[in-house]
Protein backbone atom coordinates (compact mmCIF):
# COMPACT_ATOMS: atom_id res chain seq x y z
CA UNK A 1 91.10 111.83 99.65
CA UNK A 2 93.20 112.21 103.04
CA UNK A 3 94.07 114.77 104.44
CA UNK A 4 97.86 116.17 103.80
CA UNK A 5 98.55 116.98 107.33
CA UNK A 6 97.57 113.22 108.12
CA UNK A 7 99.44 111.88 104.68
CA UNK A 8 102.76 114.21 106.14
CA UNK A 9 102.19 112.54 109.57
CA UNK A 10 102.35 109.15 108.36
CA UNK A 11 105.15 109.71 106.68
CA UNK A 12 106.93 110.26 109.72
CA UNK A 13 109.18 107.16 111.39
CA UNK A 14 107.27 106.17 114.10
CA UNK A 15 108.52 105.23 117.71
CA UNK A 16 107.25 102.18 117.11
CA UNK A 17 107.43 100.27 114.04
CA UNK A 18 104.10 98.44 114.43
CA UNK A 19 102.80 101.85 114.40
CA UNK A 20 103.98 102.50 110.86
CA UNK A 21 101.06 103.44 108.19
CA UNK A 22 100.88 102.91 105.11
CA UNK A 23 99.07 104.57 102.39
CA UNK A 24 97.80 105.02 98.55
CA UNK A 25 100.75 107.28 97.29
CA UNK A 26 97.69 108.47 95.16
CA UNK A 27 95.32 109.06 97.28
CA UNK A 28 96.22 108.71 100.58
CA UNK A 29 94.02 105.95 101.50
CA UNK A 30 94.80 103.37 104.47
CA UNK A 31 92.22 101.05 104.06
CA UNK A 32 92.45 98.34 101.20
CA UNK A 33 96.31 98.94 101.00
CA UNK A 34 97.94 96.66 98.57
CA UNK A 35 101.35 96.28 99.17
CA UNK A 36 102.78 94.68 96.17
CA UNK A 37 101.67 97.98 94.57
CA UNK A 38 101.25 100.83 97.25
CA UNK A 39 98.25 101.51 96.21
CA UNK A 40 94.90 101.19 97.95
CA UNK A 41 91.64 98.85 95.92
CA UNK A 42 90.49 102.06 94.45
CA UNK A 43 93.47 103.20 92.37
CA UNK A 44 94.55 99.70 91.48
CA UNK A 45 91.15 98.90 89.88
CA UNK A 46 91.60 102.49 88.03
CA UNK A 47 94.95 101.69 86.96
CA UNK A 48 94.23 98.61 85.83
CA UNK A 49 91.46 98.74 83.80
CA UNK A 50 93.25 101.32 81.55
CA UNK A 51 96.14 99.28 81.43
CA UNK A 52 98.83 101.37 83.18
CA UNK A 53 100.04 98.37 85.47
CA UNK A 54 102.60 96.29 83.77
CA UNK A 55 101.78 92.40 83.99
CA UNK A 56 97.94 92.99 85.23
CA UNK A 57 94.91 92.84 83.22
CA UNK A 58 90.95 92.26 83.98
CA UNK A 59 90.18 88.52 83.93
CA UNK A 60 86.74 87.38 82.63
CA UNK A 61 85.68 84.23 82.10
């Protein structure tokens, strides 16, 4: 879980826009960021195993 001060100061416009940040809007997270779904790995897997992402489900084969 992220800090809020850091979650607040990403939220920010940057100067720059290569500087932007995104994040989990769960948990904060920067790393394994998924953009299609804002959400970082963690959360998506979560989310997705109980079904609460339209269109996604576990494959298995």
């Amino acid at each position: 879980m992220a800090k809020t001060s850091v979650i607040a100061r990403s939220k920010k416009k940057p100067k720059y826009s290569t500087r932007e940040v995104r994040r989990c809007f769960r948990c904060g997270r920067k790393r394994g960021f998924m953009r299609d779904f804002n959400l970082c790995r963690i959360c998506f897997r979560e989310l997705a195993q109980k079904g609460e992402i339209p269109g996604i489900k576990k494959s298995s084969w």
